[in-house]
Protein backbone atom coordinates (compact mmCIF):
# COMPACT_ATOMS: atom_id res chain seq x y z
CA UNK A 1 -0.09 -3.36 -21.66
CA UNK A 2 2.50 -6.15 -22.95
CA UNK A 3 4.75 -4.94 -20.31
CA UNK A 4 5.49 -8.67 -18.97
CA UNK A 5 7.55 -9.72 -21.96
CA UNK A 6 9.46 -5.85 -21.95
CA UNK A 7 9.89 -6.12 -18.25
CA UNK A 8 11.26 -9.94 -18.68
CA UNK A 9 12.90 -9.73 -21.84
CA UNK A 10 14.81 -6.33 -19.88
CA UNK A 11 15.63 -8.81 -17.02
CA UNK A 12 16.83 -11.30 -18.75
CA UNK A 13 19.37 -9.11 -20.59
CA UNK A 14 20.62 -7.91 -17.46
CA UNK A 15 21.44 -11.32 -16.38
CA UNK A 16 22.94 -12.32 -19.61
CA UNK A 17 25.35 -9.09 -19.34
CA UNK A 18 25.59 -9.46 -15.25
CA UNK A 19 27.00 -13.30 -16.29
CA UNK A 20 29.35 -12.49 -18.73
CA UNK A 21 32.42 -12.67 -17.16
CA UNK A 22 31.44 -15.21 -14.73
CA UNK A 23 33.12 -18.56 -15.09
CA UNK A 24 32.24 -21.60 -12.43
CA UNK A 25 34.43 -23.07 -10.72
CA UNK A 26 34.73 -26.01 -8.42
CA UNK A 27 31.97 -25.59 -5.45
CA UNK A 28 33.49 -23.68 -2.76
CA UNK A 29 32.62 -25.30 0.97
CA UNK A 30 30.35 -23.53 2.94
CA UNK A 31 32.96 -22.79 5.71
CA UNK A 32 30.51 -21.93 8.70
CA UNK A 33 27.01 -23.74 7.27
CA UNK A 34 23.91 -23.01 6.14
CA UNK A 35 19.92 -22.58 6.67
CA UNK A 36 17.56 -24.64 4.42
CA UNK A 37 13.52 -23.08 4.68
CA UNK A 38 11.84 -26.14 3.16
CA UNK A 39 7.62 -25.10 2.66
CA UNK A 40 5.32 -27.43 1.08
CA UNK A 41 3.50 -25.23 -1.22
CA UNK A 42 0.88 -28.02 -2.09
CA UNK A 43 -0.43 -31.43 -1.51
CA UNK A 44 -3.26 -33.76 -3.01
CA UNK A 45 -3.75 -37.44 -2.90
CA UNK A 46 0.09 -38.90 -4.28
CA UNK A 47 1.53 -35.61 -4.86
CA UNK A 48 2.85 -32.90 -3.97
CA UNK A 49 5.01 -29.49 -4.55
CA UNK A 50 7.77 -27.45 -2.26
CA UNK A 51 9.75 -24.85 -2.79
CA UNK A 52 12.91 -24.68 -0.72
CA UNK A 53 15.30 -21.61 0.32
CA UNK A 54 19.30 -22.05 1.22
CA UNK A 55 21.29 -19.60 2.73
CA UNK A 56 24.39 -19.65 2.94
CA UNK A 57 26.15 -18.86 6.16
CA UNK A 58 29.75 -19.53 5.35
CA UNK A 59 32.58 -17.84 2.68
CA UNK A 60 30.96 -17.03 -0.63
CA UNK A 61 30.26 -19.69 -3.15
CA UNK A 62 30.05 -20.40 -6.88
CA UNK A 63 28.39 -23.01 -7.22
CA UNK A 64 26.14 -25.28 -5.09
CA UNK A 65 25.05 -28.90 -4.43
CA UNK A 66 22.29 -29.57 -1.78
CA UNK A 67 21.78 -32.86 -0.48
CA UNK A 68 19.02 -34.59 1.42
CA UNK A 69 17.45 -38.08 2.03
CA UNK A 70 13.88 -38.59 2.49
CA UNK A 71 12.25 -40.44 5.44
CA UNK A 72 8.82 -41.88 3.74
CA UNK A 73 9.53 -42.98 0.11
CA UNK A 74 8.94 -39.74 -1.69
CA UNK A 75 9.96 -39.22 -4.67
CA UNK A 76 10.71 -36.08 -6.76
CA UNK A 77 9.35 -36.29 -10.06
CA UNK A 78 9.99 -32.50 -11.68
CA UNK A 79 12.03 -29.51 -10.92
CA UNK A 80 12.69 -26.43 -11.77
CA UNK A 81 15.43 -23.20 -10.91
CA UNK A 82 17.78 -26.23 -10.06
CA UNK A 83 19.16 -29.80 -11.67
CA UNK A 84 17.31 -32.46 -9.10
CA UNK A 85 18.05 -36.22 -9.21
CA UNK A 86 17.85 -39.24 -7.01
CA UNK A 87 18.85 -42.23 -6.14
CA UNK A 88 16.81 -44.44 -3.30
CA UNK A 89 15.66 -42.19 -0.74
CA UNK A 90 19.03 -39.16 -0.93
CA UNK A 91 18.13 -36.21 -3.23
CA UNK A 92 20.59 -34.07 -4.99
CA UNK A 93 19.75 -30.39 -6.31
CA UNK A 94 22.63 -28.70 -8.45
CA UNK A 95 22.27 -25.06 -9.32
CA UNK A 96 21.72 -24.31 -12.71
CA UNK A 97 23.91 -21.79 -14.93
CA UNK A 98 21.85 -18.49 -13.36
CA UNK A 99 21.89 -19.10 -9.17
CA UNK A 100 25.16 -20.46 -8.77
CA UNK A 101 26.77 -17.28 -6.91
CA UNK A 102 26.04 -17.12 -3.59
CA UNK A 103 27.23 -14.48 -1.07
CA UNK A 104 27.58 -14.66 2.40
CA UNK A 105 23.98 -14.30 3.70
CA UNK A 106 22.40 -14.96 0.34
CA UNK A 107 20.02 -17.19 -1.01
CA UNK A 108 19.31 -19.42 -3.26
CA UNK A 109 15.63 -20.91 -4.11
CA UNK A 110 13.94 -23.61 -6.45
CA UNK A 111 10.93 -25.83 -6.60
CA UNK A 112 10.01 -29.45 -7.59
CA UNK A 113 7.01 -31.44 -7.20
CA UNK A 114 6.84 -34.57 -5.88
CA UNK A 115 4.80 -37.95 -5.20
CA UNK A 116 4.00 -39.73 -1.67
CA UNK A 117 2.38 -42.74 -0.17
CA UNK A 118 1.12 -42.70 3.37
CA UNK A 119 2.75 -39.58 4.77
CA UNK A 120 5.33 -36.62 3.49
CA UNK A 121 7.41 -35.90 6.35
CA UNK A 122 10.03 -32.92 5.97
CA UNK A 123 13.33 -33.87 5.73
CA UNK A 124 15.30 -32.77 8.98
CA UNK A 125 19.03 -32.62 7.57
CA UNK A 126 20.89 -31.12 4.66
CA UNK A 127 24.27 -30.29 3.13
CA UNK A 128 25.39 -27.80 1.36
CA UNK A 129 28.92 -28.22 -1.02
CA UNK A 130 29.45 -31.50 1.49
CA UNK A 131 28.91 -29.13 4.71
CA UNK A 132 26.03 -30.24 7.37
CA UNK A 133 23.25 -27.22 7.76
CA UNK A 134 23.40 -26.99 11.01
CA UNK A 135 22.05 -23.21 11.19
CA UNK A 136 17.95 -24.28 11.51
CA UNK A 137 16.18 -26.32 9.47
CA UNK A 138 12.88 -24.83 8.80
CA UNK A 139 9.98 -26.95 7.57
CA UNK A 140 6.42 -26.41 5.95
CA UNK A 141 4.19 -29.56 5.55
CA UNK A 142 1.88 -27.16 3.58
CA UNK A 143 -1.92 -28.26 3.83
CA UNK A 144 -2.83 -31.57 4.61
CA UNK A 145 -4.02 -33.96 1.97
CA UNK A 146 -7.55 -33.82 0.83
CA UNK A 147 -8.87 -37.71 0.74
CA UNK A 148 -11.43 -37.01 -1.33
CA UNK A 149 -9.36 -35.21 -4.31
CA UNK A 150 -9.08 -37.79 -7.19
CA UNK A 151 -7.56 -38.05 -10.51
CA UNK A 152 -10.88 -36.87 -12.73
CA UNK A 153 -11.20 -37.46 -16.96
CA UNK A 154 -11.77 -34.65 -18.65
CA UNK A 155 -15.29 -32.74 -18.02
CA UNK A 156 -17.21 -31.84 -21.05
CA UNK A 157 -18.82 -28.95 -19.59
CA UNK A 158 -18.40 -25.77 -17.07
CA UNK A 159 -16.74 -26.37 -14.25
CA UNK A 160 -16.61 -23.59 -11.79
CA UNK A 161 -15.76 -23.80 -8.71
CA UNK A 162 -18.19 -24.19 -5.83
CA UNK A 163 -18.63 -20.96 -3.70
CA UNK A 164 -15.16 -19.50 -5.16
CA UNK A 165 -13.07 -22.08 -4.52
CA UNK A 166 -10.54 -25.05 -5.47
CA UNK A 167 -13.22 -27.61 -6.85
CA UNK A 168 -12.39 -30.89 -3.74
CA UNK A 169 -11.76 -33.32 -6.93
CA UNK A 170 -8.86 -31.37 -7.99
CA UNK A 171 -5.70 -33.62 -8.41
CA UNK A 172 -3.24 -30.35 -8.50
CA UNK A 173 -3.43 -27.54 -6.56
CA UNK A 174 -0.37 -25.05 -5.96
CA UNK A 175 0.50 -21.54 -4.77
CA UNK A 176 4.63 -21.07 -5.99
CA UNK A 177 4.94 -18.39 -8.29
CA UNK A 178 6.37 -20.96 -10.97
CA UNK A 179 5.11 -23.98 -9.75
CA UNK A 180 4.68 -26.63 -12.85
CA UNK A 181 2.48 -29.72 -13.64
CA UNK A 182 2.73 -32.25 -16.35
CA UNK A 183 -0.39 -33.95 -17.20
CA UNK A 184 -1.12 -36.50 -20.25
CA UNK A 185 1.39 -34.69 -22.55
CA UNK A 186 0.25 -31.21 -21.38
CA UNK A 187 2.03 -28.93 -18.63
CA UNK A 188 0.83 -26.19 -16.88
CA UNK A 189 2.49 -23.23 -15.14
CA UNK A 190 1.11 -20.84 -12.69
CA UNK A 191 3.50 -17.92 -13.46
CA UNK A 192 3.33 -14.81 -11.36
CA UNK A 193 6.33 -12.18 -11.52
CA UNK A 194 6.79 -8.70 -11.43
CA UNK A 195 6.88 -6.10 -8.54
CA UNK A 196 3.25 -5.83 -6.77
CA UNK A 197 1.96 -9.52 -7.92
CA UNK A 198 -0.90 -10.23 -5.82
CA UNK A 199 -1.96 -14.21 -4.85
CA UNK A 200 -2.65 -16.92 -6.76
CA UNK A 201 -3.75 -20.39 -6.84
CA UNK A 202 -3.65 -22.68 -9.68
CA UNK A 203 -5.25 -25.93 -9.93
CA UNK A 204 -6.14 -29.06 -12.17
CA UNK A 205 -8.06 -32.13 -12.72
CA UNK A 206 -6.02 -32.89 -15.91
CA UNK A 207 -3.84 -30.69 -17.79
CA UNK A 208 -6.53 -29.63 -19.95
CA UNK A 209 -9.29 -28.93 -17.77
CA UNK A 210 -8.26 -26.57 -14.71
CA UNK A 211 -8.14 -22.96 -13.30
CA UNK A 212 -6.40 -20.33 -11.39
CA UNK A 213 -7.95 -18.02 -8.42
CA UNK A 214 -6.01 -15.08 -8.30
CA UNK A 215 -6.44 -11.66 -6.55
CA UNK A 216 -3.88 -9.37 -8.83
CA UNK A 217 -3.88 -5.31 -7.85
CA UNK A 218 -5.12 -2.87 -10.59
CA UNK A 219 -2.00 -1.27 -11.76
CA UNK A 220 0.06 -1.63 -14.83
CA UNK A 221 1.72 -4.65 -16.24
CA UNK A 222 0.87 -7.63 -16.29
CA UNK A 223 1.37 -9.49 -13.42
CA UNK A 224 0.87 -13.13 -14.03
CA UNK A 225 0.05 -16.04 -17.16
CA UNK A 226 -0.97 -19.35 -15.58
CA UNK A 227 -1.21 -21.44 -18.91
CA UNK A 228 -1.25 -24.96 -19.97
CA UNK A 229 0.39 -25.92 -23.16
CA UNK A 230 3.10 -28.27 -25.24
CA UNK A 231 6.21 -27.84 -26.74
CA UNK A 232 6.35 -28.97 -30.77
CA UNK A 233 9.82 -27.87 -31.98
CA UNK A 234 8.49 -27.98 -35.51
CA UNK A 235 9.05 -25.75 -38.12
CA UNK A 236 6.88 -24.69 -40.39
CA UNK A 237 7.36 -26.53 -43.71
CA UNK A 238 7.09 -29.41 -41.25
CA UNK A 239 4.01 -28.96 -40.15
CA UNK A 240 0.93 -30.42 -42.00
CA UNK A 241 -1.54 -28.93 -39.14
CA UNK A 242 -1.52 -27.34 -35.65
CA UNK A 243 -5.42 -26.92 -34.39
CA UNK A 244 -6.20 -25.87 -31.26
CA UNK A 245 -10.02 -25.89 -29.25
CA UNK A 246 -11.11 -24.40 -26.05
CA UNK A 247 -13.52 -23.18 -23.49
CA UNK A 248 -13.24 -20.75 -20.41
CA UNK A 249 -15.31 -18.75 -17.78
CA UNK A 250 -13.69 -15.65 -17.00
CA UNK A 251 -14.95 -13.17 -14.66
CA UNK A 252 -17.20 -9.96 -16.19
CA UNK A 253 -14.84 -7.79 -14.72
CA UNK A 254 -11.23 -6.62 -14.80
CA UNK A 255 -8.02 -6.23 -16.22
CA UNK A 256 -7.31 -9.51 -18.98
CA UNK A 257 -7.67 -11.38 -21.69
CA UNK A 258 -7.63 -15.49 -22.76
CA UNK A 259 -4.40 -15.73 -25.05
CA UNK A 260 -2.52 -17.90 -26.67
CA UNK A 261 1.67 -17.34 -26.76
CA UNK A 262 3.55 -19.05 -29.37
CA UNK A 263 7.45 -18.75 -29.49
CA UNK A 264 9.58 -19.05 -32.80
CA UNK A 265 13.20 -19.49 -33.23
CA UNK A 266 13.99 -19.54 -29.69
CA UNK A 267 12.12 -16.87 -28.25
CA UNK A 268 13.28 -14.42 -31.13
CA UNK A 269 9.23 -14.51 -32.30
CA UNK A 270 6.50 -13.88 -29.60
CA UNK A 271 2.92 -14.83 -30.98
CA UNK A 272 0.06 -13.77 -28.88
CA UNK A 273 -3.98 -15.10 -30.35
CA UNK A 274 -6.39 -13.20 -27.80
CA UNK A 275 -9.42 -14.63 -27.96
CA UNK A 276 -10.57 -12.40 -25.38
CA UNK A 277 -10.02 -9.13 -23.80
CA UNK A 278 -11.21 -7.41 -20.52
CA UNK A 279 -10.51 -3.89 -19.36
CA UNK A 280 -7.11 -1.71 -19.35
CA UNK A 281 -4.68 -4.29 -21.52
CA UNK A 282 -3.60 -3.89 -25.69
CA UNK A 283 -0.96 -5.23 -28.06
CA UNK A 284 2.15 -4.26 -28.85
CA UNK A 285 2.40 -1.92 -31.93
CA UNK A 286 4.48 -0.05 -34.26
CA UNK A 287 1.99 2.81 -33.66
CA UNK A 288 -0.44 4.19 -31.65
CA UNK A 289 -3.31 6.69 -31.54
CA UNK A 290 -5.72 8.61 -28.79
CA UNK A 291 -7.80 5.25 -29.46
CA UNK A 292 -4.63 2.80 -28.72
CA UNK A 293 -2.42 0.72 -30.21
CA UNK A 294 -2.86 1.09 -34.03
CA UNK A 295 -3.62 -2.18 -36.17
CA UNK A 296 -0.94 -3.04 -38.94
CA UNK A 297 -3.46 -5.15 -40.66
CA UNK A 298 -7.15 -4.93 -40.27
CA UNK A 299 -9.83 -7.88 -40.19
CA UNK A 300 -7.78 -10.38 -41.47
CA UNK A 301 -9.85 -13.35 -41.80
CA UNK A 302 -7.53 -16.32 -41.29
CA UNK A 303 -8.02 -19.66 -39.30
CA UNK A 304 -11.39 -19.80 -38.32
CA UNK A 305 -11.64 -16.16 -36.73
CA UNK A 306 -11.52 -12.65 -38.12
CA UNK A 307 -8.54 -10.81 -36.33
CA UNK A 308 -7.04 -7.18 -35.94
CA UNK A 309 -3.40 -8.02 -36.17
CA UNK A 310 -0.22 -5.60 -34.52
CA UNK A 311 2.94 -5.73 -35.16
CA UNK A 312 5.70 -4.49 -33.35
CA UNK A 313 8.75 -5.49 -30.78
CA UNK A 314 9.03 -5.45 -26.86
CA UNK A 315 13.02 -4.24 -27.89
CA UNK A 316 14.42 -7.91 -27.90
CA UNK A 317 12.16 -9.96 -29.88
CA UNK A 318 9.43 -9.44 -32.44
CA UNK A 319 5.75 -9.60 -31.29
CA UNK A 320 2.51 -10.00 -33.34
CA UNK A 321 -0.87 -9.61 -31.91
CA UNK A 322 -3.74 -11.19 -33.16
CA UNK A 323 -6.92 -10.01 -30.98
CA UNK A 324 -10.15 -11.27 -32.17
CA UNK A 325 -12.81 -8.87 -33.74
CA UNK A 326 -15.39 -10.23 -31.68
CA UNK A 327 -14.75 -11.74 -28.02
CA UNK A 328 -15.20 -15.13 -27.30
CA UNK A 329 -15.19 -18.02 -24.47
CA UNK A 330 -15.19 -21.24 -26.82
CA UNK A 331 -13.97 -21.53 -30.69
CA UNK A 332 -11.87 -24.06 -32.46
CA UNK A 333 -8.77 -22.28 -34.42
CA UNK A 334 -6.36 -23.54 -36.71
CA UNK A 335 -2.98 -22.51 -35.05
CA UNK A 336 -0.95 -23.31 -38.24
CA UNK A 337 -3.07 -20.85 -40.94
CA UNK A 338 -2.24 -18.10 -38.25
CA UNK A 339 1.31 -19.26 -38.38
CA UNK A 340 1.29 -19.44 -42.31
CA UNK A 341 -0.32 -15.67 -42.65
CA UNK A 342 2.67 -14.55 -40.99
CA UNK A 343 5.10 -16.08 -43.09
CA UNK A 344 2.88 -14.85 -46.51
CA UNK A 345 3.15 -11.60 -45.32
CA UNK A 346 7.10 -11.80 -45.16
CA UNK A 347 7.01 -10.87 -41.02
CA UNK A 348 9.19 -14.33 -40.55
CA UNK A 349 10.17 -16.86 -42.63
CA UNK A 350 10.14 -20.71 -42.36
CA UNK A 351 10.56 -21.02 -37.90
CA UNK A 352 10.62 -23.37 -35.78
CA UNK A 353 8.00 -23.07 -33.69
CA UNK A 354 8.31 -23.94 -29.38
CA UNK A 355 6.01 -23.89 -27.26
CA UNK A 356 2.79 -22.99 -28.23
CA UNK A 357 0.98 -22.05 -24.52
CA UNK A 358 -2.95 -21.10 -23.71
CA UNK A 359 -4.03 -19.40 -20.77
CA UNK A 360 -5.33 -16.05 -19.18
CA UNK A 361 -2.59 -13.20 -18.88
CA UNK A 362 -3.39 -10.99 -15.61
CA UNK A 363 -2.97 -7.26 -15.28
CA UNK A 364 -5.69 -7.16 -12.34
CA UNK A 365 -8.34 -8.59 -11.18
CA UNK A 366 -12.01 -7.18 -9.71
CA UNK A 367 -10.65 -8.60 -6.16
CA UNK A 368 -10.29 -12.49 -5.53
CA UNK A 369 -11.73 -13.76 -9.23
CA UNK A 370 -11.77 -17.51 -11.05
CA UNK A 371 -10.81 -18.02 -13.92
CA UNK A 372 -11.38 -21.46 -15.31
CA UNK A 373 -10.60 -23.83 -18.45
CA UNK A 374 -13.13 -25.98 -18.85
CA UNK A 375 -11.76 -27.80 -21.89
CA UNK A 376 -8.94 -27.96 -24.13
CA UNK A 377 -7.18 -29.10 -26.59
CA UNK A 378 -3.67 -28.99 -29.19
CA UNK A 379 -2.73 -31.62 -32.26
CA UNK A 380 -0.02 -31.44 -34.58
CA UNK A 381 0.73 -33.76 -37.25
């Protein structure tokens, strides 16, 4: 049931080869305006997210530059699906090398999230390539702050939330399908794509102790990974350890499992550690059987766990699979023997290893379900 990395992997060479012959040019002016949809997709005590829509109502465009100033002092602090700096109170968001192009008509969309003091206003003007928006301005203040929400340590033990819920001392909570958080050297994503993605809702008291309520339908692929992880850039002869704790409640039933995804060599190497699985999802694999995906190596005992480990390719990059032989919510595993197996076994050789992420990968869900990390944890020295 890997189908998220097929189905983005698939996408992304169809942008690469769409893009090919496309060279930017100087931004065109919008001749006859624009429309900005500005939505506040979420707000806590100091912060905040949006995501904001332009379309263009003028000649087509190659490139764009949207401009605005901000009324009350807010400030963005992260973006993302668009280059965003600022000086004083005016904003700037540049496109970045995929969402350039826009047609007459078209759109264009990022996100950023933000901080605030006393009140977040919507901006009420914008230009696009130098040209006022004067075709609507449409604004979102999103839900209003939460006093009682405060920046919480980490918890040291379950921490579901009441009846369902968003727990009130959140300090991040956000809907956007991409919508990011940095916290204390950690950043989380709630990532949901794919055709037939249900609703989700991430949130976080730091960026090691948080959760996602999501609602995903029952059919194939998977349909979302909110995660929380770091980025190391190491590669392996560099590394002297990479260990990794943790501790979720996941729901008894549906379509999922708690994994880890590690990428090597720029995305060329996909490394998924399940430490849990949950109804209608497998590995990728070089074979399989009336049981399933078949194993290429068979209770391998190797950093702290005993795995069944698959090997095999989504058509653009290599994948290994290690699912634990016995499911678990809480262990302590050391990432770099895992790492090191792979490279005794001649699969890869001496990476650099990215981002190593944690979270729960969605195909579906038994309706509206939590699923929560109580604690975690990654070092690298």
């Amino acid at each position: 049931m890997r189908r998220r990395t097929l189905a983005l992997s698939m996408g992304m060479a169809a942008l690469l080869a769409a893009l090919g012959g496309l060279v930017l040019a100087t931004p065109a002016s919008a001749a006859s305006g624009c429309s900005v949809t500005y939505a506040v997709s979420g707000q806590w005590p100091g912060g905040f997210g949006a995501n904001l829509t332009i379309k263009n109502l003028g000649d087509p465009i190659t490139s764009w530059t949207l401009v605005w100033s901000y009324p009350a002092g807010q400030q963005v602090t992260q973006a993302w699906n668009a280059t965003v700096t600022q000086s004083g109170s005016q904003v700037t968001a540049k496109n970045v090398g995929y969402n350039g192009s826009v047609a007459t008509n078209a759109t264009a969309s990022f996100g950023f999230n933000g901080t605030w003091t006393g009140s977040n206003p919507v901006p009420t003007s914008f230009t696009l390539n130098g040209t006022a928006c004067t075709g609507s301005v449409t604004g979102s203040t999103g839900p209003s702050p939460t006093p009682s929400r405060t920046t919480a340590g980490p918890t040291t033990g379950p921490t579901q939330p009441p009846g369902g819920g968003v727990p009130s001392d959140a300090a991040w909570v956000a809907t956007g399908a991409f919508d990011s958080w940095t916290n204390n050297g950690y950043t989380l994503n709630n990532d949901v794509w794919g055709g037939g993605a249900g609703s989700q809702t991430i949130w976080a008291r730091t960026g090691t102790n948080w959760g996602v309520v999501s609602n995903q339908p029952r059919t194939s692929g998977v349909k979302s990974y909110p995660h929380t992880g770091k980025t190391l850039n190491r590669t392996l002869s560099s590394l002297h350890s990479v260990s990794s704790s943790f501790n979720v409640s996941v729901p008894s039933d549906g379509d999922y499992e708690t994994a880890y995804d590690i990428w090597a060599n720029n995305n060329a190497y996909e490394v998924m550690i399940w430490a849990n699985q949950k109804g209608a999802v497998g590995p990728i694999a070089e074979s399989y059987d009336s049981n399933g995906a078949v194993p290429s190596a068979s209770n391998v005992n190797v950093g702290g766990s005993t795995w069944n480990v698959y090997r095999g390719s989504n058509g653009s990059n290599a994948v290994y699979s290690f699912l634990r032989t016995s499911a678990t919510n809480s262990a302590t595993i050391d990432v770099l023997a895992v790492l090191n197996w792979l490279r005794t076994q001649a699969w890869w050789g001496d990476v650099t290893v990215g981002d190593v992420q944690f979270g729960f990968e969605l195909s579906g869900t038994a309706g509206q379900s939590n699923f929560v990390c109580n604690s975690f944890s990654i070092t690298s020295s």
